[in-house]
PDB file of N, CA and C in Angstrom:
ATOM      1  N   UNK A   1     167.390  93.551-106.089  1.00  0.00           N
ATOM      2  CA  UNK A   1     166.527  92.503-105.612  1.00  0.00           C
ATOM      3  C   UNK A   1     166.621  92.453-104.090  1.00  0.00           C
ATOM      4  N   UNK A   2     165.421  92.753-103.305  1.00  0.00           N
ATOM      5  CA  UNK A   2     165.662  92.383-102.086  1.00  0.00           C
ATOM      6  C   UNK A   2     166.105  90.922-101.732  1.00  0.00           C
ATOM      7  N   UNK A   3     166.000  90.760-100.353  1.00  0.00           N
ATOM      8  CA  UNK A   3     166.314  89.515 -99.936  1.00  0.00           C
ATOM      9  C   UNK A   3     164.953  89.332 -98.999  1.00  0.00           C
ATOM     10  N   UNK A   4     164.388  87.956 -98.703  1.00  0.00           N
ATOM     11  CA  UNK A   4     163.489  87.450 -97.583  1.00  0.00           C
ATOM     12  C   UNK A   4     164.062  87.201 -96.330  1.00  0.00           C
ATOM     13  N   UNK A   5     163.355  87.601 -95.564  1.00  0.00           N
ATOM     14  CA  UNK A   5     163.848  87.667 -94.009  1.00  0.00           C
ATOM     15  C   UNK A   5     163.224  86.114 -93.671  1.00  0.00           C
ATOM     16  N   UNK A   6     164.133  86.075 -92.447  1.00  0.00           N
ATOM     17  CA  UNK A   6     163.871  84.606 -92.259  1.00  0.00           C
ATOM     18  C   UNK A   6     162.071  84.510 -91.526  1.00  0.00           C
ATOM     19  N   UNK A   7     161.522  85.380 -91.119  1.00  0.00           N
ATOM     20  CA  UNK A   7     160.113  85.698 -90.551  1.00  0.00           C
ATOM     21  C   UNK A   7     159.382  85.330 -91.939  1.00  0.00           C
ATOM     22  N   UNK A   8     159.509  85.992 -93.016  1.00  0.00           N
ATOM     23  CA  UNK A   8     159.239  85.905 -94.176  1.00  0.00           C
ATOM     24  C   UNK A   8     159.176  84.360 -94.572  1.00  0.00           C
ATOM     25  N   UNK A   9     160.531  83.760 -94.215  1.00  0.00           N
ATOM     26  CA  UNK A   9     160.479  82.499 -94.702  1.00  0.00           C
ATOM     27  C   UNK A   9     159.387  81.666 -93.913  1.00  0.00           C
ATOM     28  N   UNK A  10     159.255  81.946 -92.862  1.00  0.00           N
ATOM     29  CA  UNK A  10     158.874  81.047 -91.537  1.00  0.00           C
ATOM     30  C   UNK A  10     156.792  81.615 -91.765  1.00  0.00           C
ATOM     31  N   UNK A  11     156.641  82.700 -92.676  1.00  0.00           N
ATOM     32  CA  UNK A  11     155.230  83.095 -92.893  1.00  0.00           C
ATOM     33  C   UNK A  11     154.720  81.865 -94.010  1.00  0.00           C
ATOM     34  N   UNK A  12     155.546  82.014 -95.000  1.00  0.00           N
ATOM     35  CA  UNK A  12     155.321  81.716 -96.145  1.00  0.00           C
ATOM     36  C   UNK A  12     155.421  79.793 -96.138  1.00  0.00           C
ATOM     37  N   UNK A  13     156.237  79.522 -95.499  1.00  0.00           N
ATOM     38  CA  UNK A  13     156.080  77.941 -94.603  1.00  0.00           C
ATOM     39  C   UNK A  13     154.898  77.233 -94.580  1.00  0.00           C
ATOM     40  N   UNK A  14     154.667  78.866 -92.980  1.00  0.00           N
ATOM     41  CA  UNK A  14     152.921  78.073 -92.754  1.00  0.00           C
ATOM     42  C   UNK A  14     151.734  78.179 -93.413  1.00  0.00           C
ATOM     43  N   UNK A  15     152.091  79.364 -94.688  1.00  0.00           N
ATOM     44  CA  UNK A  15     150.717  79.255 -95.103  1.00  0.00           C
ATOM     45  C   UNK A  15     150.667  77.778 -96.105  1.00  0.00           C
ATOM     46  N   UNK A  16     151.982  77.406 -96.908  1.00  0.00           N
ATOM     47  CA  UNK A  16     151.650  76.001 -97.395  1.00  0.00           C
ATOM     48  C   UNK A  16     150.513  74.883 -96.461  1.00  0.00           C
ATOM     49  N   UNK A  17     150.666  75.346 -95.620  1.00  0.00           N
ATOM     50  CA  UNK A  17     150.050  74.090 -94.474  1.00  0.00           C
ATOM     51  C   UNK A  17     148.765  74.960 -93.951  1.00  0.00           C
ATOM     52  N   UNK A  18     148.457  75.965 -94.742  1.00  0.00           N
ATOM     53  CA  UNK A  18     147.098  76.264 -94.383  1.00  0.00           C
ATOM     54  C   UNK A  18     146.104  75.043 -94.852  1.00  0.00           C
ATOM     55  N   UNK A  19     145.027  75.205 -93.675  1.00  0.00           N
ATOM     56  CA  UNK A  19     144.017  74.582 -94.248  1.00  0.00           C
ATOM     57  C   UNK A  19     143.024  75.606 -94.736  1.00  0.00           C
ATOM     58  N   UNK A  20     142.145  75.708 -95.843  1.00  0.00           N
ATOM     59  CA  UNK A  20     140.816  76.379 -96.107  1.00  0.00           C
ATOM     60  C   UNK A  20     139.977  76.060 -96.167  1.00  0.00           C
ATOM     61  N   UNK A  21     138.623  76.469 -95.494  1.00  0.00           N
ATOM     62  CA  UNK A  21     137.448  75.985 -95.768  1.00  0.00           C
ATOM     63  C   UNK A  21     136.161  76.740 -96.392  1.00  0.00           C
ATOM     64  N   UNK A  22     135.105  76.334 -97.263  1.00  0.00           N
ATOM     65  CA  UNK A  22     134.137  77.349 -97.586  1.00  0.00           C
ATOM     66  C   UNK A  22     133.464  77.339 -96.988  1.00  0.00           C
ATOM     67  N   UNK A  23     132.815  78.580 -96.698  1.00  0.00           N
ATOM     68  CA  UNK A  23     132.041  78.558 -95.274  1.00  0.00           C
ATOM     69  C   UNK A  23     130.681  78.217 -95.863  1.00  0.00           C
ATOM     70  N   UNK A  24     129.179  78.650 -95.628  1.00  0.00           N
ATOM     71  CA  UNK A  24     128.277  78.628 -96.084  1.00  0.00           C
ATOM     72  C   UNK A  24     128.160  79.674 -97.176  1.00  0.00           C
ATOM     73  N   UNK A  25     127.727  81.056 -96.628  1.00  0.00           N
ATOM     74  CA  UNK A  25     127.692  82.028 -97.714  1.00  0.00           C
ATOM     75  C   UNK A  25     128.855  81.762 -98.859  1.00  0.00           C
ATOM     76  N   UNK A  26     129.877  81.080 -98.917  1.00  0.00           N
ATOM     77  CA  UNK A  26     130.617  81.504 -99.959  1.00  0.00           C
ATOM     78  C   UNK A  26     131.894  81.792 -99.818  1.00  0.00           C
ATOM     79  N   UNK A  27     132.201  82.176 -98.702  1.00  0.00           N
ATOM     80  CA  UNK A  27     133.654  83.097 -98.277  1.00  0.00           C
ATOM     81  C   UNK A  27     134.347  81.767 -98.002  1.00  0.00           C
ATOM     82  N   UNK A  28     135.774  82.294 -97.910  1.00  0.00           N
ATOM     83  CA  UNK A  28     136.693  81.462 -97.396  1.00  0.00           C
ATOM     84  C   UNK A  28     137.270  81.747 -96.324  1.00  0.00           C
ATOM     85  N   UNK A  29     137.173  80.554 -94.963  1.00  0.00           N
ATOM     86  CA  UNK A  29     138.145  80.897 -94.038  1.00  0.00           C
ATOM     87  C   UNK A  29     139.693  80.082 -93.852  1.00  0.00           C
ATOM     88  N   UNK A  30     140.870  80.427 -93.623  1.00  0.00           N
ATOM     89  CA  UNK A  30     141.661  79.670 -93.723  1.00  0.00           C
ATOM     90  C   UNK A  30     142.583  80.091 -92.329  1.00  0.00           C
ATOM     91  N   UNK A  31     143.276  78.591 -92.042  1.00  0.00           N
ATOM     92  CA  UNK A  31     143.852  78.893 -90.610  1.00  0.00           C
ATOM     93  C   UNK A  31     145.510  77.710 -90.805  1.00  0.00           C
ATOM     94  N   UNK A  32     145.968  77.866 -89.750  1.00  0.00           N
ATOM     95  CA  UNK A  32     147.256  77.160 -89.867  1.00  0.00           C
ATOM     96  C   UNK A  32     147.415  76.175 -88.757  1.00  0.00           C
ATOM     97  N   UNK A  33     146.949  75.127 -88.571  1.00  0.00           N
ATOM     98  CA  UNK A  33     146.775  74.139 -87.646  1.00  0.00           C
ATOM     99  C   UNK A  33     148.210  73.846 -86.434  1.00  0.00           C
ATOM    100  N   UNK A  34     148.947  74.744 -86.589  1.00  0.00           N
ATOM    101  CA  UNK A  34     150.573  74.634 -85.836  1.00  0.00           C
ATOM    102  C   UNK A  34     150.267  76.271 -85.258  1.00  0.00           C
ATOM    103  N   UNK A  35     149.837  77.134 -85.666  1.00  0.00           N
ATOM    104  CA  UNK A  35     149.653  78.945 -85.182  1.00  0.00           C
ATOM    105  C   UNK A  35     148.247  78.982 -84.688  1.00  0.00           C
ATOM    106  N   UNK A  36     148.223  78.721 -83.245  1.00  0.00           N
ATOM    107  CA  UNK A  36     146.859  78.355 -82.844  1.00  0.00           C
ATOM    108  C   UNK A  36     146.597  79.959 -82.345  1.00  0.00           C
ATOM    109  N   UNK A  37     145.228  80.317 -82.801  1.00  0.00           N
ATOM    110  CA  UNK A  37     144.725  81.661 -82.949  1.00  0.00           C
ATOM    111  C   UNK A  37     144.682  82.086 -84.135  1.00  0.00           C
ATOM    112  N   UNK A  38     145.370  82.300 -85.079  1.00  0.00           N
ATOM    113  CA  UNK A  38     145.013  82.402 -86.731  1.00  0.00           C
ATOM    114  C   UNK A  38     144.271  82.259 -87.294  1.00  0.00           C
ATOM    115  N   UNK A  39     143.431  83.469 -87.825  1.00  0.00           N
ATOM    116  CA  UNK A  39     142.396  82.960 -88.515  1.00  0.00           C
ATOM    117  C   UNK A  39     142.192  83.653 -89.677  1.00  0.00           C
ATOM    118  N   UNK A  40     142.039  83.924 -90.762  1.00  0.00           N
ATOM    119  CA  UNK A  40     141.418  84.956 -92.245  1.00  0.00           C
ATOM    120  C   UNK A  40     140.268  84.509 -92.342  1.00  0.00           C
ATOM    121  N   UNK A  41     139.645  85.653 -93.329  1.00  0.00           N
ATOM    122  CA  UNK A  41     138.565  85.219 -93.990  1.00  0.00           C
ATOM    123  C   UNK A  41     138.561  85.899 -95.247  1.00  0.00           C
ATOM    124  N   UNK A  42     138.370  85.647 -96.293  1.00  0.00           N
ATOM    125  CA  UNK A  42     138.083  86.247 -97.666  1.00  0.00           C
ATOM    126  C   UNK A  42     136.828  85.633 -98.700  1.00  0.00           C
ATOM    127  N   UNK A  43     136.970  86.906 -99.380  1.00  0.00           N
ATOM    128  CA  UNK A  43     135.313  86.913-100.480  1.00  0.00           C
ATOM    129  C   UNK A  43     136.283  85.379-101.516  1.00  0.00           C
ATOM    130  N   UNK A  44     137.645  85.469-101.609  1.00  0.00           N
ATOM    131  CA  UNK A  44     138.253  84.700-102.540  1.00  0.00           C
ATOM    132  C   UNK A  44     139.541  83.634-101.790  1.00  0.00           C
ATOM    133  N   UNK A  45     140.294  83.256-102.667  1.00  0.00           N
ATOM    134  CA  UNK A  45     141.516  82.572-102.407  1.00  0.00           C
ATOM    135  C   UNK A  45     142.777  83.749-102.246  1.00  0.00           C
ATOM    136  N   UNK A  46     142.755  84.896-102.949  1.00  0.00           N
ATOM    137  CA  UNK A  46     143.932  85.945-102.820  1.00  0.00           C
ATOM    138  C   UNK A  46     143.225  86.251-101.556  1.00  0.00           C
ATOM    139  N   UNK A  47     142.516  86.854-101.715  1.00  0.00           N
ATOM    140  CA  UNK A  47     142.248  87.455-100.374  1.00  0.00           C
ATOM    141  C   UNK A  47     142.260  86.983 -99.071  1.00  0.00           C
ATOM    142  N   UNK A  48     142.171  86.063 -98.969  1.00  0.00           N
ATOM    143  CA  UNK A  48     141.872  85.004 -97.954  1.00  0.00           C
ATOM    144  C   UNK A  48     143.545  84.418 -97.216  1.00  0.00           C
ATOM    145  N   UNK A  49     143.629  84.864 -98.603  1.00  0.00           N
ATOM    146  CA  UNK A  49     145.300  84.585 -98.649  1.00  0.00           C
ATOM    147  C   UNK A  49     146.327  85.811 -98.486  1.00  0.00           C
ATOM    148  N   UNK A  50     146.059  86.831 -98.607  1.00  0.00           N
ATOM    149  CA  UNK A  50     146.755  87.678 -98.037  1.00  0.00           C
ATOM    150  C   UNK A  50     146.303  88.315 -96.802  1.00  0.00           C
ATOM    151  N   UNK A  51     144.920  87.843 -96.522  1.00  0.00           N
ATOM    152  CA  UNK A  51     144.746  88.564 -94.791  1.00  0.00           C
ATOM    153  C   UNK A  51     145.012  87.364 -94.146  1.00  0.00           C
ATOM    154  N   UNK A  52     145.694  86.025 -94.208  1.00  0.00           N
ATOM    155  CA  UNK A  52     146.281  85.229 -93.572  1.00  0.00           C
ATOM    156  C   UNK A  52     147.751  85.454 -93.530  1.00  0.00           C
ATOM    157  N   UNK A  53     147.878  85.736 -94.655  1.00  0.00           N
ATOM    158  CA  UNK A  53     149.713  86.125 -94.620  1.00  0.00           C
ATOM    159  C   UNK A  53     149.775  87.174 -93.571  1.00  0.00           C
ATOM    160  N   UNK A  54     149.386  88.383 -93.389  1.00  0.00           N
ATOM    161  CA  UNK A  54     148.971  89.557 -92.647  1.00  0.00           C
ATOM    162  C   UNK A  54     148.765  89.215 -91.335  1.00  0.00           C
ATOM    163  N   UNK A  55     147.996  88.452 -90.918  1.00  0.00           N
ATOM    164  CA  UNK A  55     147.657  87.778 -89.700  1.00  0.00           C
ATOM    165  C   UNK A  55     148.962  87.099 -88.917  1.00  0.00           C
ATOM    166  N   UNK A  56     149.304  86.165 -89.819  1.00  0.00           N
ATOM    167  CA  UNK A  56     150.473  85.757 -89.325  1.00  0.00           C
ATOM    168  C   UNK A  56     151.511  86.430 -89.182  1.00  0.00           C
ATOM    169  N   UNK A  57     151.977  87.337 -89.883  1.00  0.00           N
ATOM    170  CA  UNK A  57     152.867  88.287 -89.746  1.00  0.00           C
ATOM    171  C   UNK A  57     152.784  88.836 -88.440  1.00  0.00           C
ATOM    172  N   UNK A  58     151.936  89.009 -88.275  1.00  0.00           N
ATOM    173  CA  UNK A  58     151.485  89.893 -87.150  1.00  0.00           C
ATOM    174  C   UNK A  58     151.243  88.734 -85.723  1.00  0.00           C
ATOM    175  N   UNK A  59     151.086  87.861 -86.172  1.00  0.00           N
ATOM    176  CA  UNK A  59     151.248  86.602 -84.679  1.00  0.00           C
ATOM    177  C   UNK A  59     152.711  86.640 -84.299  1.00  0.00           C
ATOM    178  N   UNK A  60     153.380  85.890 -85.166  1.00  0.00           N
ATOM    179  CA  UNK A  60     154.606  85.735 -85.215  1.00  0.00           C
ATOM    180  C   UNK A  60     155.743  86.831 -84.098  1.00  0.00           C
ATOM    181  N   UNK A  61     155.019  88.511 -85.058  1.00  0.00           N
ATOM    182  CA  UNK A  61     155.798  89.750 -84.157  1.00  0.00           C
ATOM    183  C   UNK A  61     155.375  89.272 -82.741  1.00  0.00           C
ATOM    184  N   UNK A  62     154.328  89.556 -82.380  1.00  0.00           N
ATOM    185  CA  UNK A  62     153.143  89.487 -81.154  1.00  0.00           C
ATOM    186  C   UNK A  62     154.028  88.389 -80.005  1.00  0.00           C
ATOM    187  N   UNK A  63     153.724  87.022 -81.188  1.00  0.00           N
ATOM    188  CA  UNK A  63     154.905  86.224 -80.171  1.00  0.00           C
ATOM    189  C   UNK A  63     155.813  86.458 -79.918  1.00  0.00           C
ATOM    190  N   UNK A  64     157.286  86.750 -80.601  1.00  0.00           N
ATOM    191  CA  UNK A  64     158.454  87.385 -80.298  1.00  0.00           C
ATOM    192  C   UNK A  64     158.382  88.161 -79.214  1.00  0.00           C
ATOM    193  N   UNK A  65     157.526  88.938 -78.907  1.00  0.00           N
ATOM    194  CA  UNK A  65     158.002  90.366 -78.349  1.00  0.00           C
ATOM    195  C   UNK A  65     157.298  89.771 -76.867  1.00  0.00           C
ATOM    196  N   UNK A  66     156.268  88.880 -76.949  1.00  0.00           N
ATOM    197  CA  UNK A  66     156.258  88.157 -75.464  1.00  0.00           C
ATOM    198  C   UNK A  66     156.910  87.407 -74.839  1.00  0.00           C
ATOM    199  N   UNK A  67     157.495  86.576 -75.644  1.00  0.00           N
ATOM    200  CA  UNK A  67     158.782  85.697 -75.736  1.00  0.00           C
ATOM    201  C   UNK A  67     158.090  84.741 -75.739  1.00  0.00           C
ATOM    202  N   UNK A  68     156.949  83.902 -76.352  1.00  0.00           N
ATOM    203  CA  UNK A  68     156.211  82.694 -76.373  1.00  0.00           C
ATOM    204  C   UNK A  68     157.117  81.904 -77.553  1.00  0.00           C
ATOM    205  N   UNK A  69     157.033  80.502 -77.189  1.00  0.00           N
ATOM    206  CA  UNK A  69     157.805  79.345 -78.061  1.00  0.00           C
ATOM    207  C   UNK A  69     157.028  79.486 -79.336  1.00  0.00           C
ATOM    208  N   UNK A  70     157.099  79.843 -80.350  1.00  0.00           N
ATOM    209  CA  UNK A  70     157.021  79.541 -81.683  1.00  0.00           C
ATOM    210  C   UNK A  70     156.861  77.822 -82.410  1.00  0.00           C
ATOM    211  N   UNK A  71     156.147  77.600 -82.586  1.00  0.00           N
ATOM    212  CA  UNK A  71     156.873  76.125 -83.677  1.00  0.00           C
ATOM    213  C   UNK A  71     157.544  75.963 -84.646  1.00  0.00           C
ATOM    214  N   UNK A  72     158.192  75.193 -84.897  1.00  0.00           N
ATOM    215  CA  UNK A  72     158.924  74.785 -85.236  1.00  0.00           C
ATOM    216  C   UNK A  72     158.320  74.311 -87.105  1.00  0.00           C
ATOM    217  N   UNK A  73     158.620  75.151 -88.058  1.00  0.00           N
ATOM    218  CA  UNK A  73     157.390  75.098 -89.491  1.00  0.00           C
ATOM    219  C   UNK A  73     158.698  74.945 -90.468  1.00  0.00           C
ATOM    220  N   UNK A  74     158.476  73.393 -91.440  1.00  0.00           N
ATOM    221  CA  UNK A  74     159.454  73.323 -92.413  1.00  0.00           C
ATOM    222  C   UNK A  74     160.886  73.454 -91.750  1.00  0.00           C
ATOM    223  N   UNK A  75     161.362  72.966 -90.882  1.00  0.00           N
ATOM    224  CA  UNK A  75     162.374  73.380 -90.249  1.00  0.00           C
ATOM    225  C   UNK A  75     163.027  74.499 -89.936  1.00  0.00           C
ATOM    226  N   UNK A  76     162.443  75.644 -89.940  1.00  0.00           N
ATOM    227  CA  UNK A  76     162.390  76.785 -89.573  1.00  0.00           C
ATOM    228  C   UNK A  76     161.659  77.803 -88.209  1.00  0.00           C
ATOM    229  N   UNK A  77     163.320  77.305 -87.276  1.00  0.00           N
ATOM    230  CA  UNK A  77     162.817  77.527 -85.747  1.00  0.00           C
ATOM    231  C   UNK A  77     163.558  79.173 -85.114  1.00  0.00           C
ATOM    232  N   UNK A  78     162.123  79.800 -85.312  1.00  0.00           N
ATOM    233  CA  UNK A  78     162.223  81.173 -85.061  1.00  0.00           C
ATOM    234  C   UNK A  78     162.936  81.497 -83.688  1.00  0.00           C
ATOM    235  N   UNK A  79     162.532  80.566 -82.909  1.00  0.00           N
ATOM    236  CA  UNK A  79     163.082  80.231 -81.098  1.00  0.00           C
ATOM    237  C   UNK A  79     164.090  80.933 -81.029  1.00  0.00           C
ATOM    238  N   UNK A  80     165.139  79.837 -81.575  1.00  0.00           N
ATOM    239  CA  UNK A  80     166.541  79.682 -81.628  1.00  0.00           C
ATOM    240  C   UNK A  80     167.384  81.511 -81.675  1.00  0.00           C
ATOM    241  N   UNK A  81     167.041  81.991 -82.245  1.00  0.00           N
ATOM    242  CA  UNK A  81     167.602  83.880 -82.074  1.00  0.00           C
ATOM    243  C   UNK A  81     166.344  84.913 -81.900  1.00  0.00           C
ATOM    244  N   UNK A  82     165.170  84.160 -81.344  1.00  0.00           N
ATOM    245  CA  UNK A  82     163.520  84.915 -81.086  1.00  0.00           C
ATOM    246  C   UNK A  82     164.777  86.755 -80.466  1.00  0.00           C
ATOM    247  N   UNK A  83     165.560  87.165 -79.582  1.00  0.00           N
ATOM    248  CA  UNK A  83     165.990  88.358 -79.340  1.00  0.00           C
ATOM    249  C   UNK A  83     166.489  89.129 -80.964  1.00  0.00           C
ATOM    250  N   UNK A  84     166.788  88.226 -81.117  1.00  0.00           N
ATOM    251  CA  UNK A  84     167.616  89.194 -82.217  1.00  0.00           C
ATOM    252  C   UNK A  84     166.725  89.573 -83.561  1.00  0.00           C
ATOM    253  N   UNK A  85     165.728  88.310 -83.244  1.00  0.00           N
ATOM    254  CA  UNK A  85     164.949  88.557 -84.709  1.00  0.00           C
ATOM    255  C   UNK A  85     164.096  89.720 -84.715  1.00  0.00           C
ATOM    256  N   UNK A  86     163.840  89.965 -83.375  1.00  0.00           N
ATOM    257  CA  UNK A  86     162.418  90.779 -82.664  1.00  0.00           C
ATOM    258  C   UNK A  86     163.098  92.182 -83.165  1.00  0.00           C
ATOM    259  N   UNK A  87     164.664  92.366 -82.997  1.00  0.00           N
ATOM    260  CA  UNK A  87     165.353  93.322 -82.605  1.00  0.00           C
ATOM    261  C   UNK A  87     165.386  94.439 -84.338  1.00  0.00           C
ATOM    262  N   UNK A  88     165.618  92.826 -85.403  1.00  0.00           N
ATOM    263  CA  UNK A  88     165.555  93.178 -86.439  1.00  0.00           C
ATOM    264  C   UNK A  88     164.983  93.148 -87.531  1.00  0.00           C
ATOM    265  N   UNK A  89     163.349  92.604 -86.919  1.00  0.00           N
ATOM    266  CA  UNK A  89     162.396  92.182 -87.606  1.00  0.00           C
ATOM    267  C   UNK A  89     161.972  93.797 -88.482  1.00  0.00           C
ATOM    268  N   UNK A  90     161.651  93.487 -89.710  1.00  0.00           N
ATOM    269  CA  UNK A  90     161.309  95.334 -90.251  1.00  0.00           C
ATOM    270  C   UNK A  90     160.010  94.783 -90.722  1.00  0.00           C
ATOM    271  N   UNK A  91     158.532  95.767 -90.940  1.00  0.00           N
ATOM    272  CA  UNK A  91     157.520  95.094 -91.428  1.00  0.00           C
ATOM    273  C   UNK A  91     157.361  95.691 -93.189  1.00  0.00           C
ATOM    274  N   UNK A  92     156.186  94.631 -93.769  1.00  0.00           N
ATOM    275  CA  UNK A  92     156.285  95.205 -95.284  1.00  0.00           C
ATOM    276  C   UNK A  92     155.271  96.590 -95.167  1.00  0.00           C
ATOM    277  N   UNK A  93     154.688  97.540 -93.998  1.00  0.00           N
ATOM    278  CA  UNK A  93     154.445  98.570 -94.284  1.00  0.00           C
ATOM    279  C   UNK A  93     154.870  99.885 -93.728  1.00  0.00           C
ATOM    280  N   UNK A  94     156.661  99.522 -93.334  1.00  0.00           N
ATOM    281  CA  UNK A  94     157.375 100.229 -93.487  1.00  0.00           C
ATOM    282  C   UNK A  94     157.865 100.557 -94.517  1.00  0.00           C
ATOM    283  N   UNK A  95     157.744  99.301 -95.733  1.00  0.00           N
ATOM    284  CA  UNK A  95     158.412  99.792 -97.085  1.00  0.00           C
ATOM    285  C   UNK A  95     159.612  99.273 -97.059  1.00  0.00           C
ATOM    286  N   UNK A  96     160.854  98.417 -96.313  1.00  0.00           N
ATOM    287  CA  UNK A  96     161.313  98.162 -96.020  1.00  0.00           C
ATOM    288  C   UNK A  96     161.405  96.889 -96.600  1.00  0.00           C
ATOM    289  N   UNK A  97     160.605  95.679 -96.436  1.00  0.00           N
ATOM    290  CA  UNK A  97     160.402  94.293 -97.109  1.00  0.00           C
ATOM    291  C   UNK A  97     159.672  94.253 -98.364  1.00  0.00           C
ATOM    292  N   UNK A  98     159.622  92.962 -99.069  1.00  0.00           N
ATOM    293  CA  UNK A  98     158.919  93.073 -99.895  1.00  0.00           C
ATOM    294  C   UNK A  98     158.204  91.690 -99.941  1.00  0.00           C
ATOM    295  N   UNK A  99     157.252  91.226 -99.971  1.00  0.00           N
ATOM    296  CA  UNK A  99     156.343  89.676 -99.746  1.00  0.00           C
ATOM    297  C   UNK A  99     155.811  89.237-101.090  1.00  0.00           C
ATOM    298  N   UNK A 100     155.947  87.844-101.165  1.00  0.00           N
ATOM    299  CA  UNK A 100     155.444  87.295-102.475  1.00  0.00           C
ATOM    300  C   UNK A 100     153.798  87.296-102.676  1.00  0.00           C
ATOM    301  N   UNK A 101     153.109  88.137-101.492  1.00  0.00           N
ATOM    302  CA  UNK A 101     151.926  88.399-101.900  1.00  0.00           C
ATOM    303  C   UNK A 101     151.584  89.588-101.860  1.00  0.00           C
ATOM    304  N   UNK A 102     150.382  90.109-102.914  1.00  0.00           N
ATOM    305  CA  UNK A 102     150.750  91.407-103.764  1.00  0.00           C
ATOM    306  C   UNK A 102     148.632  91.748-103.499  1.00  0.00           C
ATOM    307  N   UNK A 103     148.384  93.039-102.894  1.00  0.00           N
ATOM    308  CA  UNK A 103     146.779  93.373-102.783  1.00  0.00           C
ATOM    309  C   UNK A 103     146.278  92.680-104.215  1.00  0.00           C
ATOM    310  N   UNK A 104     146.121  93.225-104.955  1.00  0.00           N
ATOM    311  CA  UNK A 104     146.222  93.114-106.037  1.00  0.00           C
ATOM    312  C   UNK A 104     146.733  92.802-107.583  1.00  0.00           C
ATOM    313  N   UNK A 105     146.338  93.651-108.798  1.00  0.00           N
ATOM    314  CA  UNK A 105     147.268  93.132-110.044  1.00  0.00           C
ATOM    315  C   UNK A 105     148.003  94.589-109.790  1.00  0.00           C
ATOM    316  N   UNK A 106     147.312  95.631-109.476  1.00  0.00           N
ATOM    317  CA  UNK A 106     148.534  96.851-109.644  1.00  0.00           C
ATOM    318  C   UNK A 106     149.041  96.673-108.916  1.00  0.00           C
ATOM    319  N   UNK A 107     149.242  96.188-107.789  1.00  0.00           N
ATOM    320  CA  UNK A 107     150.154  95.909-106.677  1.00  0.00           C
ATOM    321  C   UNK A 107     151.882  95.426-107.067  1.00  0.00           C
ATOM    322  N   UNK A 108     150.871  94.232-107.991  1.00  0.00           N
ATOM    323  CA  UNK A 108     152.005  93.124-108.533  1.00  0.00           C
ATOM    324  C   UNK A 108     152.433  93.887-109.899  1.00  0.00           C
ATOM    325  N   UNK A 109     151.725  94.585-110.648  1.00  0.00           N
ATOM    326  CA  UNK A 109     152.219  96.095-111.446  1.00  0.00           C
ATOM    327  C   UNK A 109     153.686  96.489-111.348  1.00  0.00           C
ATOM    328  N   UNK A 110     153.252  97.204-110.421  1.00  0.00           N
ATOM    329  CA  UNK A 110     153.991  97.928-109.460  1.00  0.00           C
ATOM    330  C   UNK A 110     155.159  97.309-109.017  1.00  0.00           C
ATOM    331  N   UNK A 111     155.496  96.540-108.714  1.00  0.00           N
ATOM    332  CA  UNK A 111     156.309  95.753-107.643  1.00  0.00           C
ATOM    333  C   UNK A 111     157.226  95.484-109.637  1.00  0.00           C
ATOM    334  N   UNK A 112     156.808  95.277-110.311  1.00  0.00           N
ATOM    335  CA  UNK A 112     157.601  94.311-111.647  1.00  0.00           C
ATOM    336  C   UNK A 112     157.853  95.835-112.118  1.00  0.00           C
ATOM    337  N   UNK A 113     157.425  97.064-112.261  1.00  0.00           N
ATOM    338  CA  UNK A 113     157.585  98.292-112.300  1.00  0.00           C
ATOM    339  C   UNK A 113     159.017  99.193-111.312  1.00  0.00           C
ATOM    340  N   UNK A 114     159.258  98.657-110.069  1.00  0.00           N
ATOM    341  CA  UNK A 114     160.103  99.047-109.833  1.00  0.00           C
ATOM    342  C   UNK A 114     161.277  98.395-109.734  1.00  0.00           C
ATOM    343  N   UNK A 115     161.332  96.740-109.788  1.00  0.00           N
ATOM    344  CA  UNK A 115     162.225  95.677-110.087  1.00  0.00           C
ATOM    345  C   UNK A 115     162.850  96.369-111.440  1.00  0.00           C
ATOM    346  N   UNK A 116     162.098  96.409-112.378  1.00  0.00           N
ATOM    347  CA  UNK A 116     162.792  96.926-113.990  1.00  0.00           C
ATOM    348  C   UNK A 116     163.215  98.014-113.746  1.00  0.00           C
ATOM    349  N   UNK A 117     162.821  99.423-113.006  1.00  0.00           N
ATOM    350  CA  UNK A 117     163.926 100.442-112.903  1.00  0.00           C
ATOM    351  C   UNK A 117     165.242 100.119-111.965  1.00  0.00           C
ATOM    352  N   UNK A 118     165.092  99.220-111.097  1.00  0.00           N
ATOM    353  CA  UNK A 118     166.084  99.113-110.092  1.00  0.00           C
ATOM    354  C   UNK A 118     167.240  98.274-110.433  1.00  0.00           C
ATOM    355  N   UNK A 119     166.703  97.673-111.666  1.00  0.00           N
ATOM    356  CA  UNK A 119     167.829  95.892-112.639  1.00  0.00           C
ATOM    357  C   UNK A 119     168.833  97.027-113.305  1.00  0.00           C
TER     358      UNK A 119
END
């Protein structure tokens, strides 16, 4: 069983506190009212929801590595070791992490596919 990195924890935080909205056509956009610049859009709720997870992932690095203040989400203040986290941050498409959100059902397949060879 892997473990969640604290970036991980600090993703998965803000998307609770996403807001979503339907746009006209249909789609969904969703943003995080504390990660100003964030934005997804999806045909659905997964989707919408994993190119926000993605997004943020990717703010989060972006900030670190400029050294910009982070907020402070669920009590989880990235600030506080921003050097060290940057240093040992690994992403999920190195293969390296693993995230509670999955492209798809083979994704999530897959993922319960190699948990059972690895138990």
């Amino acid at each position: 069983m892997q473990l969640r990195t604290v970036v991980e924890d600090y993703v998965n935080a803000a998307l609770r506190s996403a807001v979503v909205e339907t746009l006209d056509d249909g789609t969904l956009a969703a943003y995080v009212p504390l990660c100003k610049g964030v934005l997804a859009f999806g045909a659905d709720v997964h989707e919408c929801a994993v190119e926000l997870y993605r997004r943020l992932e990717d703010w989060v690095k972006a900030s670190l590595a400029r050294g910009d203040t982070l907020p402070v989400i669920d009590a989880i203040d990235l600030n506080i070791e921003a050097r060290r986290l940057l240093v040992t941050y690994h992403s999920a498409e190195a293969g390296e992490a693993q995230n509670d959100v999955f492209d798809d059902e083979h994704d999530l397949e897959a993922a319960f596919d190699r948990q059972d060879r690895s138990a």
